[in-house]
N, C-alpha and C. Protein backbone atom coordinates (compact mmCIF):
# COMPACT_ATOMS: atom_id res chain seq x y z
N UNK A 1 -12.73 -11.22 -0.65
CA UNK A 1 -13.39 -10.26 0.21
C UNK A 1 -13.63 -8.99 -0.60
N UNK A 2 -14.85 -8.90 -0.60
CA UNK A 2 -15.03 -7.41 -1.28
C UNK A 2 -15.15 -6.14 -0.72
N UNK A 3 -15.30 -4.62 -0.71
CA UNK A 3 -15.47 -3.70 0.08
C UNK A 3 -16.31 -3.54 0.08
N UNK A 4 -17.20 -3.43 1.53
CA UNK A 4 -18.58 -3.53 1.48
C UNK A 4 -19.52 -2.12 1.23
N UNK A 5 -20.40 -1.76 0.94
CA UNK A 5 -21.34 -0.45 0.13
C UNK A 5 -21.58 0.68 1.50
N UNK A 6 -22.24 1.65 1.47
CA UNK A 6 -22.42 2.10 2.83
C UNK A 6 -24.28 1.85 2.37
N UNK A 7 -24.46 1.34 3.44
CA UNK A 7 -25.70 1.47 3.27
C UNK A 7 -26.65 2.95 4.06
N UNK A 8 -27.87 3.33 3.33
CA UNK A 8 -28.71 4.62 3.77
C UNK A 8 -29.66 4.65 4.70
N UNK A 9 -29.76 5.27 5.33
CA UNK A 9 -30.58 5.17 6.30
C UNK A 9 -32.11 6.16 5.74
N UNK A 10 -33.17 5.70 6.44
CA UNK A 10 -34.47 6.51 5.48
C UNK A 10 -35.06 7.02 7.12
N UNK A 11 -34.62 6.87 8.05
CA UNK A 11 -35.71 7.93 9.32
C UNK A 11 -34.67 8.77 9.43
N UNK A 12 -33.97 9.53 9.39
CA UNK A 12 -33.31 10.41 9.62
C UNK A 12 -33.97 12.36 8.89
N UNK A 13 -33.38 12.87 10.10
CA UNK A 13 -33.89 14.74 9.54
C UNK A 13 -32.87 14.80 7.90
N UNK A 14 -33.58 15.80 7.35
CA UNK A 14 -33.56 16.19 6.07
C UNK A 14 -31.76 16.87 6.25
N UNK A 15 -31.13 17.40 7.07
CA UNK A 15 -29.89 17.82 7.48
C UNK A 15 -28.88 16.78 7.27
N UNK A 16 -29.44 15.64 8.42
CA UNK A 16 -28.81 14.92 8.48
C UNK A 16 -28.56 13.97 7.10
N UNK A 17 -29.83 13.47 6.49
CA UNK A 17 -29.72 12.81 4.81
C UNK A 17 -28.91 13.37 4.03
N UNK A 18 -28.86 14.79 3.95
CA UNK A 18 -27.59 15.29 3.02
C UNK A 18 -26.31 15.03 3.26
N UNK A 19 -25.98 15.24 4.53
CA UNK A 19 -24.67 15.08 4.54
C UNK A 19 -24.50 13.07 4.33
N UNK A 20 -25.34 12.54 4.97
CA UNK A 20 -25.45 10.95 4.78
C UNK A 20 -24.98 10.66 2.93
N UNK A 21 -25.76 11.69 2.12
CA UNK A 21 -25.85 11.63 0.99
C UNK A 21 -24.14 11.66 0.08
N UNK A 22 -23.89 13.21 0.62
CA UNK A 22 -22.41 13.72 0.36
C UNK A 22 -21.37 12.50 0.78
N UNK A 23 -21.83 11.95 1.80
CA UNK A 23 -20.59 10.87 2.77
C UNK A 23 -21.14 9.70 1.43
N UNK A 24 -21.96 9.26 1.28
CA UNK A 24 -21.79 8.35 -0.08
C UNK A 24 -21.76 8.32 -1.42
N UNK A 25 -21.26 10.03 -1.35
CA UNK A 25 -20.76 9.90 -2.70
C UNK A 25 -19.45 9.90 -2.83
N UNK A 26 -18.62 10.18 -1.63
CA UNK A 26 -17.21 10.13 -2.04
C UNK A 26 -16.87 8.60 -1.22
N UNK A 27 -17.62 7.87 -0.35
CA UNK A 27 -17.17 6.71 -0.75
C UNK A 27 -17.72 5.92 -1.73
N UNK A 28 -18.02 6.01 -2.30
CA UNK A 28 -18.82 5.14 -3.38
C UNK A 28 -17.56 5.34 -4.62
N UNK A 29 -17.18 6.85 -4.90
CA UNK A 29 -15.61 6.78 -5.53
C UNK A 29 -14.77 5.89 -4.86
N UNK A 30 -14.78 5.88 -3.76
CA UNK A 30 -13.70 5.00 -2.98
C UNK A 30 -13.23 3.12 -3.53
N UNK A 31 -14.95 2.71 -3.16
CA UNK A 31 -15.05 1.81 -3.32
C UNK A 31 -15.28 1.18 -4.57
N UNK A 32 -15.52 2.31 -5.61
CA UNK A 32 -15.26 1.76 -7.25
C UNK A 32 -13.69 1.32 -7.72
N UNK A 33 -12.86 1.83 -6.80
CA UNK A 33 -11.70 1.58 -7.31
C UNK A 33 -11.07 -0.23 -7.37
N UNK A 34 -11.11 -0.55 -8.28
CA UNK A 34 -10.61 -1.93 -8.26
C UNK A 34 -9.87 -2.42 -7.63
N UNK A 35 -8.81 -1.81 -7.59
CA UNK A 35 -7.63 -1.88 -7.04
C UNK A 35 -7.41 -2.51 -5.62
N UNK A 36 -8.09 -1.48 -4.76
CA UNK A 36 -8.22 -1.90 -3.46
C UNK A 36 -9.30 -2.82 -3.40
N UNK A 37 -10.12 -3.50 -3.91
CA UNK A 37 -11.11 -4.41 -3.54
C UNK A 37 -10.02 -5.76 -4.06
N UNK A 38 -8.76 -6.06 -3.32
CA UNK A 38 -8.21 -7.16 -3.43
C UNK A 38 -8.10 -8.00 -2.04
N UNK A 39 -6.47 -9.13 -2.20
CA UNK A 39 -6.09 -9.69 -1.28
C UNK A 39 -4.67 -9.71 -1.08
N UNK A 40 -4.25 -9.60 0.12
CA UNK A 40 -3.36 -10.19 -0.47
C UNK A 40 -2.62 -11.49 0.32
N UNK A 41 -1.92 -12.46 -0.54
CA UNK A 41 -1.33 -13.31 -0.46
C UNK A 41 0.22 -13.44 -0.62
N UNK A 42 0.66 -13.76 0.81
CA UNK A 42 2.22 -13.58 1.45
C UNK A 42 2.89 -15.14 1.33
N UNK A 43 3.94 -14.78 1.11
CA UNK A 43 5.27 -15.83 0.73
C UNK A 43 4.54 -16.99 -0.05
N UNK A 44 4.33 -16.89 -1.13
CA UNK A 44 4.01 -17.53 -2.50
C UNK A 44 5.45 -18.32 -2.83
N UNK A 45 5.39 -19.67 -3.21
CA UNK A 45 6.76 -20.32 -3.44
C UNK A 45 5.89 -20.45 -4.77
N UNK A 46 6.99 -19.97 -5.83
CA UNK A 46 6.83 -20.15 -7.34
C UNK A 46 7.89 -20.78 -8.06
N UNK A 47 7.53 -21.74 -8.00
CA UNK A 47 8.45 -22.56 -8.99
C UNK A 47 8.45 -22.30 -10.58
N UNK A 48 9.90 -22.67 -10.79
CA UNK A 48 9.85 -22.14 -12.49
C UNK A 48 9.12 -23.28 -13.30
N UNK A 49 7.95 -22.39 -14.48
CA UNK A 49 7.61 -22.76 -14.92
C UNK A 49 5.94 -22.00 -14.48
N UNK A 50 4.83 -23.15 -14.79
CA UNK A 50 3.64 -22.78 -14.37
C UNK A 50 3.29 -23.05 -12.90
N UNK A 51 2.57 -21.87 -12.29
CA UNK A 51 1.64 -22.22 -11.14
C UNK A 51 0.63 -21.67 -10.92
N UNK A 52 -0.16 -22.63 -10.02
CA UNK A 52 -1.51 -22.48 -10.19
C UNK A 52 -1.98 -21.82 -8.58
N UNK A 53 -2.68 -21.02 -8.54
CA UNK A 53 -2.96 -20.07 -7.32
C UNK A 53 -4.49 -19.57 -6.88
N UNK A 54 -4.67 -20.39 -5.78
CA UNK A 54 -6.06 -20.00 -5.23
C UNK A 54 -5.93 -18.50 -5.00
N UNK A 55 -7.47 -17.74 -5.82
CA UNK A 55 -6.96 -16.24 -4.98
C UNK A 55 -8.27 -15.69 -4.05
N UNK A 56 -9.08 -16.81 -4.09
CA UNK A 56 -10.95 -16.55 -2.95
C UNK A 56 -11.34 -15.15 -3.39
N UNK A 57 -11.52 -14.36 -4.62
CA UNK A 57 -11.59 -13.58 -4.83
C UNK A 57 -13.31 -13.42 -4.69
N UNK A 58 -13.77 -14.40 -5.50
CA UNK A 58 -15.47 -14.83 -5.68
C UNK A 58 -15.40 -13.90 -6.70
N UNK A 59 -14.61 -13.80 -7.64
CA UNK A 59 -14.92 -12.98 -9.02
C UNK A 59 -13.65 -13.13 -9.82
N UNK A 60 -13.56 -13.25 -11.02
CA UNK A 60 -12.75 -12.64 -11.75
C UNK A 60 -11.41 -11.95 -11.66
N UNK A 61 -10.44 -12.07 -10.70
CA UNK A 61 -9.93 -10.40 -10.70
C UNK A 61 -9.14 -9.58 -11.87
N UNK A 62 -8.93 -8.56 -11.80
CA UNK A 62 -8.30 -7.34 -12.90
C UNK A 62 -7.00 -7.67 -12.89
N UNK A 63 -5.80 -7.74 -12.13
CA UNK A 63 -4.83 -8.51 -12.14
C UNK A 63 -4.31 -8.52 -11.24
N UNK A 64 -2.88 -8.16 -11.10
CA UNK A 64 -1.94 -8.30 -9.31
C UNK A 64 -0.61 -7.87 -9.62
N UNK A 65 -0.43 -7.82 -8.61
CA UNK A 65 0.53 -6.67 -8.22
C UNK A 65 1.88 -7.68 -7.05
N UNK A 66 3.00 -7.83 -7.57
CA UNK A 66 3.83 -8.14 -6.86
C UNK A 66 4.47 -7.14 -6.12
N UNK A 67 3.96 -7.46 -4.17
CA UNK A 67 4.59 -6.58 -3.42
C UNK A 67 6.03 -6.94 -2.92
N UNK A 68 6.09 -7.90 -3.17
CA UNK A 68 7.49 -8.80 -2.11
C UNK A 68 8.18 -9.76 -3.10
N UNK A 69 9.18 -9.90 -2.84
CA UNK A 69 10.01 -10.87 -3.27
C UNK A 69 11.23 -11.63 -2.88
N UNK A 70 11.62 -12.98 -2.81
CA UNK A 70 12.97 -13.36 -2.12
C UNK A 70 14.44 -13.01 -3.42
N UNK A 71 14.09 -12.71 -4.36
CA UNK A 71 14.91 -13.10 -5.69
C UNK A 71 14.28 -12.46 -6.98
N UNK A 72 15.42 -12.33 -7.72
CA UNK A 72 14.60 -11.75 -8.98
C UNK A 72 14.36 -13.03 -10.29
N UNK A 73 13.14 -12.50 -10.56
CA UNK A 73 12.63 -13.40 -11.55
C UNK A 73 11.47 -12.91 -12.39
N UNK A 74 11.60 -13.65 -13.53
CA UNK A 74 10.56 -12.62 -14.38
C UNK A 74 9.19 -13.90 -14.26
N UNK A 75 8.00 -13.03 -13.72
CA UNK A 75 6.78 -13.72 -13.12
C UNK A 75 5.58 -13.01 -13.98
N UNK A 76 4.83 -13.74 -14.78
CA UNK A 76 4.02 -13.39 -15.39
C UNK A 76 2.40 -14.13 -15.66
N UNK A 77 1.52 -13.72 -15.85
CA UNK A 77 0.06 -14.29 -15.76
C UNK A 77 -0.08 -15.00 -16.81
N UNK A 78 -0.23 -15.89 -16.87
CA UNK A 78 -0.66 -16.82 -18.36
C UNK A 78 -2.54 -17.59 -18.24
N UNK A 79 -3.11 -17.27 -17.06
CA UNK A 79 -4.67 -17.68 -16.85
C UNK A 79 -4.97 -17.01 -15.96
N UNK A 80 -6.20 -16.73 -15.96
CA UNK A 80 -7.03 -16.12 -14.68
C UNK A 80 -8.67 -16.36 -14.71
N UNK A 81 -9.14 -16.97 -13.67
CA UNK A 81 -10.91 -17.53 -13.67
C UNK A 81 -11.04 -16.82 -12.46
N UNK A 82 -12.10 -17.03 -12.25
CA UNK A 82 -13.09 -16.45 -10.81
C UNK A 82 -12.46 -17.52 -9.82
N UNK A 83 -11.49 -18.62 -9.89
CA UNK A 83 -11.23 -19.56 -8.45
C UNK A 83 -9.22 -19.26 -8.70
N UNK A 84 -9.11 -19.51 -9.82
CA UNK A 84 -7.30 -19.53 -9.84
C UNK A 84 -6.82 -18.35 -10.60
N UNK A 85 -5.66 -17.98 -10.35
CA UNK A 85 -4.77 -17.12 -11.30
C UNK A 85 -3.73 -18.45 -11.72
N UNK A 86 -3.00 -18.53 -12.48
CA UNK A 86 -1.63 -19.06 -13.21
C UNK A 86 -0.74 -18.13 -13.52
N UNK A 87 0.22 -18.55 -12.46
CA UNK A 87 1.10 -17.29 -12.71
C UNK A 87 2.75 -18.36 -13.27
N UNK A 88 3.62 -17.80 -14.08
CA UNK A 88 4.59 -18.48 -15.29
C UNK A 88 5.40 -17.59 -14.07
N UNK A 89 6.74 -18.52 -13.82
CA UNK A 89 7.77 -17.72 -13.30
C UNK A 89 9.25 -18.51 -14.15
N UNK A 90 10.23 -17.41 -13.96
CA UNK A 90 11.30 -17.46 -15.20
C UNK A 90 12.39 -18.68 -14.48
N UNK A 91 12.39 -18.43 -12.86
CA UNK A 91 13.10 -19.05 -12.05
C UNK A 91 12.47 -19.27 -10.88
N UNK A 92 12.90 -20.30 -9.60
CA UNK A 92 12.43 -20.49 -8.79
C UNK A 92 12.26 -19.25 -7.33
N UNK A 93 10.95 -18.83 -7.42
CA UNK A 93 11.18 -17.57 -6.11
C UNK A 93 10.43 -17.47 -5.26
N UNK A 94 9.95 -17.22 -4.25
CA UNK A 94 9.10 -16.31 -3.04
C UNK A 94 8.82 -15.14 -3.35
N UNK A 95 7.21 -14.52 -3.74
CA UNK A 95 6.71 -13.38 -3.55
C UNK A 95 5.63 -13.63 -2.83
N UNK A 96 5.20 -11.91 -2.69
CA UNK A 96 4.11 -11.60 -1.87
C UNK A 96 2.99 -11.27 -2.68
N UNK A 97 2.05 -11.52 -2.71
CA UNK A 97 1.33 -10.86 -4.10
C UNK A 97 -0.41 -10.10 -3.85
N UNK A 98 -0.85 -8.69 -4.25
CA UNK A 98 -1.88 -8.27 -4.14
C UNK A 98 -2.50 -8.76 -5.61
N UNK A 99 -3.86 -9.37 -5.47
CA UNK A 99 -4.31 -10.06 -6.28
C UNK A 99 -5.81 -8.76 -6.08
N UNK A 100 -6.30 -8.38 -7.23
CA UNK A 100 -7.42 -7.42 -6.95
C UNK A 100 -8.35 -7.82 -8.44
């Protein structure tokens, strides 16, 4: 899911277009941020070793962010395409994970 653009409107008074204007320029910062144009995906069972993880991104993503966890374990990215991430875990665990 991506964050969607604001789109402009063209019949509107000359008053009103500016501020329309101003309102898309500070979301348009908003929505450049990578970060938040993620997902996220709750109670992930990661078995030690490799796994393989749908993330419906429809792109590429930048990487991810472990929010949750049942256990500690060292969990790390070893692939990433536009359909899977591969994520390497040290031991067997449950996280939560923002994928962006």
């Amino acid at each position: 899911m991506s964050i969607k653009q604001m789109r402009k409107s063209y019949t509107l008074p000359e008053e009103v277009k500016d501020l329309e204007n101003n309102v898309k320029d500070v979301l348009d910062q908003i929505t450049d941020i990578r970060l938040l144009d993620g997902r996220l995906i709750q109670d992930v069972a990661l078995l030690s070793g490799a796994n393989r993880i749908a993330h419906v991104l429809g792109r590429k993503p930048q990487g991810f962010i472990i929010v949750n966890r049942n256990s500690s374990a060292i969990v790390w990215q070893t692939n990433i395409d536009t359909l899977f991430i591969t994520l390497n875990a040290s031991a067997n665990i449950t996280v939560s994970l923002w994928i962006f």
